[in-house]
PDB file of N, CA and C in Angstrom:
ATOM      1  N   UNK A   1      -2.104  -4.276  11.870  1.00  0.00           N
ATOM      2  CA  UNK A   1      -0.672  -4.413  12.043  1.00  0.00           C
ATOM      3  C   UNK A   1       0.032  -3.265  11.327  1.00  0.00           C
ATOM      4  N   UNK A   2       0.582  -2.159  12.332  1.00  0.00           N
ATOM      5  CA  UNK A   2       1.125  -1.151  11.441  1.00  0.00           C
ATOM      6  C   UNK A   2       2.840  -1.568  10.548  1.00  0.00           C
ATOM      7  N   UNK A   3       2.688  -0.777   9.770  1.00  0.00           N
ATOM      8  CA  UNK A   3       3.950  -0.970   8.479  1.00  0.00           C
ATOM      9  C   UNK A   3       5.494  -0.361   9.081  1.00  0.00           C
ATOM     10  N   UNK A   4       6.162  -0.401   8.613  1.00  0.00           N
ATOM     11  CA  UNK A   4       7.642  -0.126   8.949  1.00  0.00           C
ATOM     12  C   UNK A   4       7.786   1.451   8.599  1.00  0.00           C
ATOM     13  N   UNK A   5       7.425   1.155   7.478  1.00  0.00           N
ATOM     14  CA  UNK A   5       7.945   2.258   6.097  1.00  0.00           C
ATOM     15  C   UNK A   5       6.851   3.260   5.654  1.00  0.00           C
ATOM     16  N   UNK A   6       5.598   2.675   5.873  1.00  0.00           N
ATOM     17  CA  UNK A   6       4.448   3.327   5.960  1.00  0.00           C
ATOM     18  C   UNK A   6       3.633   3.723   6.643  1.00  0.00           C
ATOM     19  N   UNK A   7       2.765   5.083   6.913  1.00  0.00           N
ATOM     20  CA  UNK A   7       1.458   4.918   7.542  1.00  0.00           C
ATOM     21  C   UNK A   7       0.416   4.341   6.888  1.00  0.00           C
ATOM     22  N   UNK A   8      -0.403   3.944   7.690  1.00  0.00           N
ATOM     23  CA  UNK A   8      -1.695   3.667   6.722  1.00  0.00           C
ATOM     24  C   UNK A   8      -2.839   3.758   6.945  1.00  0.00           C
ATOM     25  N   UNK A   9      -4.074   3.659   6.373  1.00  0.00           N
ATOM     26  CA  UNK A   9      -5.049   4.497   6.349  1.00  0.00           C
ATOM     27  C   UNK A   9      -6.680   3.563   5.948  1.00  0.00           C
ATOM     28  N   UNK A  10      -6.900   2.382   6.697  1.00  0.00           N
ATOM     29  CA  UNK A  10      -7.918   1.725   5.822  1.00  0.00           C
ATOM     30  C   UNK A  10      -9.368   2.417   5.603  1.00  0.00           C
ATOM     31  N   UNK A  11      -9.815   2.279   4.585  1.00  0.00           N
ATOM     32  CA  UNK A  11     -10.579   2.770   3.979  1.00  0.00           C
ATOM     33  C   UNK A  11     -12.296   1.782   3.858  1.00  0.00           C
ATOM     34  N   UNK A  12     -11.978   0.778   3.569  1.00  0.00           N
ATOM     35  CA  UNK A  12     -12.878  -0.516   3.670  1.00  0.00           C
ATOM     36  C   UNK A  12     -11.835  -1.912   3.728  1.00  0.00           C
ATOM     37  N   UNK A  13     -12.522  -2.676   4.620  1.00  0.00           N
ATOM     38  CA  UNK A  13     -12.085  -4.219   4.803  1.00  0.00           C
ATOM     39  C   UNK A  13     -11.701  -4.849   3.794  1.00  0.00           C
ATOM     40  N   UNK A  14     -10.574  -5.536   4.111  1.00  0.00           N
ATOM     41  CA  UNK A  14      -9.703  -6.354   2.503  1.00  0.00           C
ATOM     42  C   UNK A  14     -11.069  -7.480   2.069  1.00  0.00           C
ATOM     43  N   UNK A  15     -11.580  -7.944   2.979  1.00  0.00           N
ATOM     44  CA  UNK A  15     -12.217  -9.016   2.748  1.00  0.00           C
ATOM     45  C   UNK A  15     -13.439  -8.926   1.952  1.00  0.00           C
ATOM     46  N   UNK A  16     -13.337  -7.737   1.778  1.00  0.00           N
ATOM     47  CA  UNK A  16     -14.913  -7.142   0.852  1.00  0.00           C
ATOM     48  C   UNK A  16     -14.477  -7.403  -0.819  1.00  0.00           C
ATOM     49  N   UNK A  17     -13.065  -7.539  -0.960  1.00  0.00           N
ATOM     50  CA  UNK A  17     -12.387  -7.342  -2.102  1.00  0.00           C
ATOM     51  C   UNK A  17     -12.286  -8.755  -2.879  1.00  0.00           C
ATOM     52  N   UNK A  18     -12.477  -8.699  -4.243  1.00  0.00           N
ATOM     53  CA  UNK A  18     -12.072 -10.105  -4.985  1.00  0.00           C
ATOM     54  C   UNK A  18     -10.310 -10.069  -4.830  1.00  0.00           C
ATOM     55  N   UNK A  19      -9.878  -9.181  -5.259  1.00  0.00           N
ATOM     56  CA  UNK A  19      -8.691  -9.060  -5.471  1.00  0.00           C
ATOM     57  C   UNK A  19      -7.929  -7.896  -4.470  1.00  0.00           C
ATOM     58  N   UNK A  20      -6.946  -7.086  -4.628  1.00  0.00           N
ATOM     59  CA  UNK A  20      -6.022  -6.306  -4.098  1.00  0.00           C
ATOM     60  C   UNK A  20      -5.322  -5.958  -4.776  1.00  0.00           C
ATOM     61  N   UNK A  21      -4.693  -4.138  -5.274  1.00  0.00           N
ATOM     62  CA  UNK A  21      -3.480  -4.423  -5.962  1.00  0.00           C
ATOM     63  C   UNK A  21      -3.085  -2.864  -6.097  1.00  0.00           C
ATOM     64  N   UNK A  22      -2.037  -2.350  -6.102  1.00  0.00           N
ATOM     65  CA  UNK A  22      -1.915  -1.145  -6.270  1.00  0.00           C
ATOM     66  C   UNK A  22      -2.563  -0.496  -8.081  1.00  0.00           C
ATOM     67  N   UNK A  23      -3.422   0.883  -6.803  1.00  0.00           N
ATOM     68  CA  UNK A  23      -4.098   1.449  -8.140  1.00  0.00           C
ATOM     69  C   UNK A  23      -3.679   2.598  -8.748  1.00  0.00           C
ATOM     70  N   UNK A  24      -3.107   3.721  -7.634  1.00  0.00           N
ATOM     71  CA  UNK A  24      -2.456   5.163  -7.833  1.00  0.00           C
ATOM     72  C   UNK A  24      -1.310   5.276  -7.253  1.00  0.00           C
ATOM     73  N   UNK A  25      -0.479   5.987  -7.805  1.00  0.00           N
ATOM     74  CA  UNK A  25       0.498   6.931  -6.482  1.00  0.00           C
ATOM     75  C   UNK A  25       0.901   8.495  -6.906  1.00  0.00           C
ATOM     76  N   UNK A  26       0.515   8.934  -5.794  1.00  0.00           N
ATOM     77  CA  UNK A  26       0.941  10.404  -6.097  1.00  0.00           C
ATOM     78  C   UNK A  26       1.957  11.205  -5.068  1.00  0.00           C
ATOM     79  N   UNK A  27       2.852  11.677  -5.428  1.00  0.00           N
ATOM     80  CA  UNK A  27       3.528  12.132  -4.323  1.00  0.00           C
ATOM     81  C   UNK A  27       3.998  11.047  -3.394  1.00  0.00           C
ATOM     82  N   UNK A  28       3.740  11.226  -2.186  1.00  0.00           N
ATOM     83  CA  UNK A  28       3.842  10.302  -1.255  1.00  0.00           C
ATOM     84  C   UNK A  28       2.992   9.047  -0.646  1.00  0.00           C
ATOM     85  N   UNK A  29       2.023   9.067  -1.575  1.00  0.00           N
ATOM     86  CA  UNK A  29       0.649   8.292  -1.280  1.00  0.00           C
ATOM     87  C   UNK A  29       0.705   7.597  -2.475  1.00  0.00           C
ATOM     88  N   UNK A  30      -0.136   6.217  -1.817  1.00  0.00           N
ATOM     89  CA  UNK A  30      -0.442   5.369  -3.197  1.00  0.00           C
ATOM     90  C   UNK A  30      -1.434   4.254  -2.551  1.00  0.00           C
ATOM     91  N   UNK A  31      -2.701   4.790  -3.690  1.00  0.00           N
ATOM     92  CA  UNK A  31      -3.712   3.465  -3.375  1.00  0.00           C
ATOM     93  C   UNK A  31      -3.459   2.167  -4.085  1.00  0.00           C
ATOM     94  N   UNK A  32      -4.290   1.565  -2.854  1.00  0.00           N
ATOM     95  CA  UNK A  32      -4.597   0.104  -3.093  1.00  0.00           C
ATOM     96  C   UNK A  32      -5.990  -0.413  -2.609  1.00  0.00           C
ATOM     97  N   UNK A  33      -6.491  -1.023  -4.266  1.00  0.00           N
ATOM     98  CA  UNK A  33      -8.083  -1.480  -3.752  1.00  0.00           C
ATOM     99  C   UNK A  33      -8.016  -2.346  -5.036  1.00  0.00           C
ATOM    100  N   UNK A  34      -9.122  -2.632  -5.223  1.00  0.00           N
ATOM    101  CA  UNK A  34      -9.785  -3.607  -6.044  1.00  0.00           C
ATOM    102  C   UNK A  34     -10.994  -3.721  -6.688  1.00  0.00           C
ATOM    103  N   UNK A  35     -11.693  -4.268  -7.406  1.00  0.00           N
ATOM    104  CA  UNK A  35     -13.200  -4.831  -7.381  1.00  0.00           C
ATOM    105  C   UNK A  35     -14.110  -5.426  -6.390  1.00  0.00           C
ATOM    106  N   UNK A  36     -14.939  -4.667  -5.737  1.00  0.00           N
ATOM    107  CA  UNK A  36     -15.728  -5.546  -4.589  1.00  0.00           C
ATOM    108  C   UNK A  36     -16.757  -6.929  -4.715  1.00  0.00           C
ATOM    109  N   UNK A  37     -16.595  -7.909  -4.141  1.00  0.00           N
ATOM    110  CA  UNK A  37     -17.018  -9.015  -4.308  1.00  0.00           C
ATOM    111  C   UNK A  37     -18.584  -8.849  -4.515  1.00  0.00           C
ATOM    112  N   UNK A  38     -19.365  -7.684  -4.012  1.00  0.00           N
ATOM    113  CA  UNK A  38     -20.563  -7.037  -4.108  1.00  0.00           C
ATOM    114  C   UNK A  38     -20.697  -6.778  -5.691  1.00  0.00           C
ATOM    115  N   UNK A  39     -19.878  -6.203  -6.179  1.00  0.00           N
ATOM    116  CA  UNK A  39     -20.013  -5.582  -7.799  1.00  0.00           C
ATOM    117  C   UNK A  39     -18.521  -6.227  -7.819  1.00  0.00           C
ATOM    118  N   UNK A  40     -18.742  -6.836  -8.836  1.00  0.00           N
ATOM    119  CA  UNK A  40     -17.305  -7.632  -9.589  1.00  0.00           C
ATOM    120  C   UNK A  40     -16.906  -6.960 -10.454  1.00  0.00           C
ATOM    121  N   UNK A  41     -17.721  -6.730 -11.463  1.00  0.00           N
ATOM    122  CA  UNK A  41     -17.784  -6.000 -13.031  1.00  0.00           C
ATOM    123  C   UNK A  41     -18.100  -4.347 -12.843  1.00  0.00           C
ATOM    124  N   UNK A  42     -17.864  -4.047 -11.569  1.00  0.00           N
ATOM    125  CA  UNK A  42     -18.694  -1.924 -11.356  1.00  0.00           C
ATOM    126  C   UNK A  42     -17.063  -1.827 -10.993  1.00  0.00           C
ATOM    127  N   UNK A  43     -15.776  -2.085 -11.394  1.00  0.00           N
ATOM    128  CA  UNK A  43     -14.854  -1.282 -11.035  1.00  0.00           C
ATOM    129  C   UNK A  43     -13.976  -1.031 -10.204  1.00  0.00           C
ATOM    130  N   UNK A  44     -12.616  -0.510  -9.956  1.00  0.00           N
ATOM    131  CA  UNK A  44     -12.270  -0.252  -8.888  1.00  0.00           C
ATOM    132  C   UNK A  44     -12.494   0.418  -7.890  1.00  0.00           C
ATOM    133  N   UNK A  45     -11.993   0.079  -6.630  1.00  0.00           N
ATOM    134  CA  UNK A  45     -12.693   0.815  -4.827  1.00  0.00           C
ATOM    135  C   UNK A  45     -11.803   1.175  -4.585  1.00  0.00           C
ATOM    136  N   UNK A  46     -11.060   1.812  -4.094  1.00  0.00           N
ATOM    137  CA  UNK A  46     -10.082   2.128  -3.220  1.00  0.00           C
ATOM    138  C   UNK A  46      -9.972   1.344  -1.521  1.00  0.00           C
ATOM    139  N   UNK A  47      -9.638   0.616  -1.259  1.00  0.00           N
ATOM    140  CA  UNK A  47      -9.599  -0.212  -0.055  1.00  0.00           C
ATOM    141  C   UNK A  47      -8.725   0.686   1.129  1.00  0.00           C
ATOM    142  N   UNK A  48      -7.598   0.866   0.964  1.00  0.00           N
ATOM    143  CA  UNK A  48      -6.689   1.821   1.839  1.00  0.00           C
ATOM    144  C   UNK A  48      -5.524   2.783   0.807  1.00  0.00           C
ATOM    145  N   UNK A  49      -5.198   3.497   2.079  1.00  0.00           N
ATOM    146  CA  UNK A  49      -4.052   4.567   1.263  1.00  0.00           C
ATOM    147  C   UNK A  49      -2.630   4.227   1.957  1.00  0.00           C
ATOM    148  N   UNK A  50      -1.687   4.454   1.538  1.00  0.00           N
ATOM    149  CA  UNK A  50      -0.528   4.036   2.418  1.00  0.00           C
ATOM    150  C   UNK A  50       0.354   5.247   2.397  1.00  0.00           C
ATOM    151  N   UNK A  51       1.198   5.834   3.038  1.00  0.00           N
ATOM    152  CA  UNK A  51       1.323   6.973   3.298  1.00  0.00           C
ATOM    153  C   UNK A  51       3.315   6.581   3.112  1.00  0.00           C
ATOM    154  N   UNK A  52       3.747   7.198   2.465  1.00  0.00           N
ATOM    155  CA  UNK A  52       5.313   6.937   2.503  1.00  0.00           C
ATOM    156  C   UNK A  52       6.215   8.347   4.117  1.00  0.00           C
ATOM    157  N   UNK A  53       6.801   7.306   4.908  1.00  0.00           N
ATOM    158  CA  UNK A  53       6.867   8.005   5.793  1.00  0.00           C
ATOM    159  C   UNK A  53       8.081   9.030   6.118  1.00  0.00           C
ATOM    160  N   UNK A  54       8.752   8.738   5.276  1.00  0.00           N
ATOM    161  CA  UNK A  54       9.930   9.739   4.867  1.00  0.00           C
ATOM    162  C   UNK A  54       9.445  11.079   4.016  1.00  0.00           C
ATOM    163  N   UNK A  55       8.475  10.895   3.446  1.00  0.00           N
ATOM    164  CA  UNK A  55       7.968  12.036   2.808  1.00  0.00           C
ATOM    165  C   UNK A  55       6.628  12.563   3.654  1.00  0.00           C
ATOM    166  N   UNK A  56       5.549  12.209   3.811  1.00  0.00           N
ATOM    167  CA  UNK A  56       4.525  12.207   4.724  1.00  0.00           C
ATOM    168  C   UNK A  56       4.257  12.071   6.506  1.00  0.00           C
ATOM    169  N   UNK A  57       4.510  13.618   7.060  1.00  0.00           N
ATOM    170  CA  UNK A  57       4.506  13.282   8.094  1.00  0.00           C
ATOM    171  C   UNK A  57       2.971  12.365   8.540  1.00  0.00           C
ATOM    172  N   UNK A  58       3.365  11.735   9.883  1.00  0.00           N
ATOM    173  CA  UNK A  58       2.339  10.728  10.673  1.00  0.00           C
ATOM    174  C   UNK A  58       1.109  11.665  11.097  1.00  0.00           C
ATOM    175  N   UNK A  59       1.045  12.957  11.819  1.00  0.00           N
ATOM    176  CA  UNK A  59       0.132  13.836  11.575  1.00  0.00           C
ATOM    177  C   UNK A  59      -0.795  14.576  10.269  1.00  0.00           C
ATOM    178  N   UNK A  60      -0.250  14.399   9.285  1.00  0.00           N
ATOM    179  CA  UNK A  60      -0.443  14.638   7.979  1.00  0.00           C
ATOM    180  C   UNK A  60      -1.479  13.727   7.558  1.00  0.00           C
ATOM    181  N   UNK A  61      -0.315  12.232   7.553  1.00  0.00           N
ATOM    182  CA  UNK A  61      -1.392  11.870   6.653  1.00  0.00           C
ATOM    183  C   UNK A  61      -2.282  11.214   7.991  1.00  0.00           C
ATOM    184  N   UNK A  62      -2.332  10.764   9.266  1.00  0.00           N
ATOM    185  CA  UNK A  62      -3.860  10.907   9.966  1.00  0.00           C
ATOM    186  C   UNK A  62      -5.272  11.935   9.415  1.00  0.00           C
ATOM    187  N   UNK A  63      -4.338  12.906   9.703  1.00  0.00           N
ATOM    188  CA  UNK A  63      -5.361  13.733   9.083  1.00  0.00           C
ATOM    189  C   UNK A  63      -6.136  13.943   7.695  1.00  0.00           C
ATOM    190  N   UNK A  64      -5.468  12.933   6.926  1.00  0.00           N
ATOM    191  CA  UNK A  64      -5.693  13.361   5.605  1.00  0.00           C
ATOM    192  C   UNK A  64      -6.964  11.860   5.691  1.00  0.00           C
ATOM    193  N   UNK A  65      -6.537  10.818   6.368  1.00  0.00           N
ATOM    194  CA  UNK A  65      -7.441   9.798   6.621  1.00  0.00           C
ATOM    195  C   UNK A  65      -8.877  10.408   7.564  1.00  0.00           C
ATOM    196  N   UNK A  66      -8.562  11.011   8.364  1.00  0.00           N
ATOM    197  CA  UNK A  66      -9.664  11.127   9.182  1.00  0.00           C
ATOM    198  C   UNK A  66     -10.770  12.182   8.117  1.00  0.00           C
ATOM    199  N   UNK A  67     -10.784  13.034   6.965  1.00  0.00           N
ATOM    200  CA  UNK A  67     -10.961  13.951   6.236  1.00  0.00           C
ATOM    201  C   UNK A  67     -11.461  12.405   5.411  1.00  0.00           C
ATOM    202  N   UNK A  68     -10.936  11.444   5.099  1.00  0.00           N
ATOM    203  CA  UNK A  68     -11.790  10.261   4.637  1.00  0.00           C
ATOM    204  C   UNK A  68     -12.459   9.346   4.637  1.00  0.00           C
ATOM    205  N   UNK A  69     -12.894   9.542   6.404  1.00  0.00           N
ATOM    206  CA  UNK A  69     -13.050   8.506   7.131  1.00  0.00           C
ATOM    207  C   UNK A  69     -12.996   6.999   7.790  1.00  0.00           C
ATOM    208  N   UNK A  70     -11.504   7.347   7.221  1.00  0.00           N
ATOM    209  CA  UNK A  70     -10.874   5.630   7.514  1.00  0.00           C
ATOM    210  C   UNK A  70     -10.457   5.573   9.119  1.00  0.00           C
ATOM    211  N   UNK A  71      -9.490   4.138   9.240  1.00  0.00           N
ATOM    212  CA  UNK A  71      -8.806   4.207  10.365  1.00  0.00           C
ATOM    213  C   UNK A  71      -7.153   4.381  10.154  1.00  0.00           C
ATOM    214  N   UNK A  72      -6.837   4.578  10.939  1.00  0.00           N
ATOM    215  CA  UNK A  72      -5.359   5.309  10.872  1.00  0.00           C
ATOM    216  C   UNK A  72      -4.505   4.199  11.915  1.00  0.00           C
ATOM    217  N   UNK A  73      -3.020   3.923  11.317  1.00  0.00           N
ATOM    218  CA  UNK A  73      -1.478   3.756  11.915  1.00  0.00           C
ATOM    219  C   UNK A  73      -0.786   4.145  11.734  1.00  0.00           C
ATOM    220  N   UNK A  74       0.473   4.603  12.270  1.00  0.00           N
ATOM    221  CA  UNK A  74       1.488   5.086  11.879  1.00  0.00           C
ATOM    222  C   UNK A  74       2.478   4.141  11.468  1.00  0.00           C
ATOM    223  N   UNK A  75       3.176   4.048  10.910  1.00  0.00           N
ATOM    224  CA  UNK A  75       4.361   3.655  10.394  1.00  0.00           C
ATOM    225  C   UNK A  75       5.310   3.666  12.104  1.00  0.00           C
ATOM    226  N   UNK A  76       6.078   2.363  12.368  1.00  0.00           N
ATOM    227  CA  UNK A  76       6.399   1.868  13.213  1.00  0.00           C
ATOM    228  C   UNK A  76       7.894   2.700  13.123  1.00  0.00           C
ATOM    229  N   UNK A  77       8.091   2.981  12.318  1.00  0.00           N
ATOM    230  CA  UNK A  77       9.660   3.989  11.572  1.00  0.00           C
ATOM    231  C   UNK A  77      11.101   3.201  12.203  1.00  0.00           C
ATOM    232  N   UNK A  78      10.626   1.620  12.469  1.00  0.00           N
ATOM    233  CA  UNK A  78      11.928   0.394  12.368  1.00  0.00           C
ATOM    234  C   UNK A  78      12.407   0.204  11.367  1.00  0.00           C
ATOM    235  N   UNK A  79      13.483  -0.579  11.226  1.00  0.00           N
ATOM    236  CA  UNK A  79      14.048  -0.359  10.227  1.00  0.00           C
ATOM    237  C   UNK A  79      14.530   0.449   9.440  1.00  0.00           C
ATOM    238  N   UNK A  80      15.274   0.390   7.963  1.00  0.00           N
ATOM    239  CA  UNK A  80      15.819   1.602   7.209  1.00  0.00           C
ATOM    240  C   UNK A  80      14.261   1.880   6.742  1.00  0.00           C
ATOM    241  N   UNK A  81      15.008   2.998   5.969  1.00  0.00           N
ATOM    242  CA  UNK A  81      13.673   3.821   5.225  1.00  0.00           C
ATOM    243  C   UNK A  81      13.615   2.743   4.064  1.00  0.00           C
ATOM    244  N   UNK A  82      12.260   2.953   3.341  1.00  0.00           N
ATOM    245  CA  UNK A  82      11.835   1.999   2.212  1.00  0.00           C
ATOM    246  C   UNK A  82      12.963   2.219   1.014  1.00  0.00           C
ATOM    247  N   UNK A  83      13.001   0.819   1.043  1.00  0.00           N
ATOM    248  CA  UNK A  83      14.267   0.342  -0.165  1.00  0.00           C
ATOM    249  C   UNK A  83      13.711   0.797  -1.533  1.00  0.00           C
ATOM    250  N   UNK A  84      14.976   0.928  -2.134  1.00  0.00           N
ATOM    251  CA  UNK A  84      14.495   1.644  -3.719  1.00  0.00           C
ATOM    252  C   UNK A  84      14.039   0.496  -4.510  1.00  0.00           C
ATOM    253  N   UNK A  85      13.351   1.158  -5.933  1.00  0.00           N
ATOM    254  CA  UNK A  85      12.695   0.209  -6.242  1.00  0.00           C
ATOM    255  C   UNK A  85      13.641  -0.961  -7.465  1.00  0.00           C
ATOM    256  N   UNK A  86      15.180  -0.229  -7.692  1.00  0.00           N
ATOM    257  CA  UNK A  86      16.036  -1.354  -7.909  1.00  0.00           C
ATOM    258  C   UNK A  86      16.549  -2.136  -7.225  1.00  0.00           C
ATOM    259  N   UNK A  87      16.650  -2.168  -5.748  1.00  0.00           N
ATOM    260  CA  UNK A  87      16.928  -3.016  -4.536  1.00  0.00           C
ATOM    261  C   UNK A  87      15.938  -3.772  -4.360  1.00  0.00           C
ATOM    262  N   UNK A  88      14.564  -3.806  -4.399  1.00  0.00           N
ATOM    263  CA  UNK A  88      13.514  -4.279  -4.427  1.00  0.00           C
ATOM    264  C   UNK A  88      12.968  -5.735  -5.721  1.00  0.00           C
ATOM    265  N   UNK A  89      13.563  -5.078  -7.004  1.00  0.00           N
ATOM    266  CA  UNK A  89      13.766  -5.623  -7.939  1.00  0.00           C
ATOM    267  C   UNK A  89      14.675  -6.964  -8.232  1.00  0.00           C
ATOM    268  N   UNK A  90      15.772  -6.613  -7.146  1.00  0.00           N
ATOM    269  CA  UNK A  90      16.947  -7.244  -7.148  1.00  0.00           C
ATOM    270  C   UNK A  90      16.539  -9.027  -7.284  1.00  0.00           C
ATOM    271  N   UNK A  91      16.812  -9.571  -8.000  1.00  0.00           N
ATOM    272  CA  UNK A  91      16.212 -11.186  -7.299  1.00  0.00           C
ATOM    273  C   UNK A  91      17.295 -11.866  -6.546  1.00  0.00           C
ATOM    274  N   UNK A  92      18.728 -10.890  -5.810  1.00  0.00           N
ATOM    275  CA  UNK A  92      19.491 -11.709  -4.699  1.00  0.00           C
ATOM    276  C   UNK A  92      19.079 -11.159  -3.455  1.00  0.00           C
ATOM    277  N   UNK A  93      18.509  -9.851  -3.661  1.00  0.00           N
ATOM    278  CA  UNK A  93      17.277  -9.649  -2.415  1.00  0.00           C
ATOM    279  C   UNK A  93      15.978 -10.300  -2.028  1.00  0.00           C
ATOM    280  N   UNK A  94      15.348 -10.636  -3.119  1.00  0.00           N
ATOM    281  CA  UNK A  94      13.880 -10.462  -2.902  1.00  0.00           C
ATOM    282  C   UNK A  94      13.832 -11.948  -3.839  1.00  0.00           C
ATOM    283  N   UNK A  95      13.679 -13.121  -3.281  1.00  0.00           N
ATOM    284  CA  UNK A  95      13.172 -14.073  -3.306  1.00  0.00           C
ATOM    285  C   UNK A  95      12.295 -14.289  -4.029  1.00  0.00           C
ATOM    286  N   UNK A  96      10.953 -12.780  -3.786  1.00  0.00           N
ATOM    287  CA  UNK A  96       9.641 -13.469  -4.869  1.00  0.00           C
ATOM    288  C   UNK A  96      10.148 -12.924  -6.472  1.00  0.00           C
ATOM    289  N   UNK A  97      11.489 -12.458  -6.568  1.00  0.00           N
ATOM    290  CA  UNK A  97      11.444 -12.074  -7.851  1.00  0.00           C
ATOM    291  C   UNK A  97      12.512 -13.426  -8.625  1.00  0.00           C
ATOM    292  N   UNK A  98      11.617 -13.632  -9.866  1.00  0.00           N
ATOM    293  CA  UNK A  98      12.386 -14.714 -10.819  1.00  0.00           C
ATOM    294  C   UNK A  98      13.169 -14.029 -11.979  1.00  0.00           C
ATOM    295  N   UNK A  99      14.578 -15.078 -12.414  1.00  0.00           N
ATOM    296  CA  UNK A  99      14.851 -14.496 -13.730  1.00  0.00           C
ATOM    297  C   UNK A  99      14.535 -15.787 -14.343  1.00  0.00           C
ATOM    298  N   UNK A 100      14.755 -15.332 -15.973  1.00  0.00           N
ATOM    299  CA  UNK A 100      14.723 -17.238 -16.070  1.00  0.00           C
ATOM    300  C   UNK A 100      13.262 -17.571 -17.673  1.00  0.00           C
ATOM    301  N   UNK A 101      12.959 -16.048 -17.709  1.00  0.00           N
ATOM    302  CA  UNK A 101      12.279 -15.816 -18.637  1.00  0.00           C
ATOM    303  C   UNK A 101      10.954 -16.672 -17.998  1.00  0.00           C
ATOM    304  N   UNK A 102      10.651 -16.612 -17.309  1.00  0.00           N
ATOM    305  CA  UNK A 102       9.160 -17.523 -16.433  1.00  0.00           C
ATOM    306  C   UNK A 102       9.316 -18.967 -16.665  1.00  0.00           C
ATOM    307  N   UNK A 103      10.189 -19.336 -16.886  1.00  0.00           N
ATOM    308  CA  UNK A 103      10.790 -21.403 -17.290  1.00  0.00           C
ATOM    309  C   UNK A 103      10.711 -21.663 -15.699  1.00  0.00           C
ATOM    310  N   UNK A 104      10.269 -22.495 -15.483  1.00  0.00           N
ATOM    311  CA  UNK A 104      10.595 -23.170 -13.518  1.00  0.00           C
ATOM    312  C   UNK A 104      11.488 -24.150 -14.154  1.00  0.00           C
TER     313      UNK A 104
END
């Protein structure tokens, strides 16, 4: 299912993973992987790359996937461009965010 805001680039199957979670970002790229359910305790994998599409053209980063041998989408480029990360933060935007000092 390609992303709005992103291309992306899988690298290995989520399902290989205990977990998921962002690991790097550089520039316009930022991994996400985990510990493989194979080796729990050997470390992080890199699972996929996600490509920011306002900065990273869709030819770019294909190419930068195929040079890694993943599979490639482009970013669907609906919607606005990716919200900042104080809009994101916001908790009258974004639902999964709590104030409240963690008290339910």
């Amino acid at each position: 299912m390609p992303f709005e805001n992103e291309h992306s680039c899988r690298l290995k199957e989520p399902g290989l993973f205990v977990r998921i979670r962002e690991l790097w970002r550089k520039g316009g790229e930022r991994g996400i992987g985990g510990p493989l359910k194979s080796n729990p305790s050997g470390g992080t994998v890199t699972q996929a790359i996600r490509y920011d599409r306002t900065k990273v053209t869709a030819a770019d980063a294909r190419a930068n996937c195929r040079e890694k041998g993943g599979s490639f989408e482009a970013a669907t480029g609906r919607g606005p461009a990716k919200e900042t990360e104080s809009e994101y933060l916001d908790p009258k935007r974004n639902p999964m965010i709590r104030t409240g000092g963690g008290k339910e």
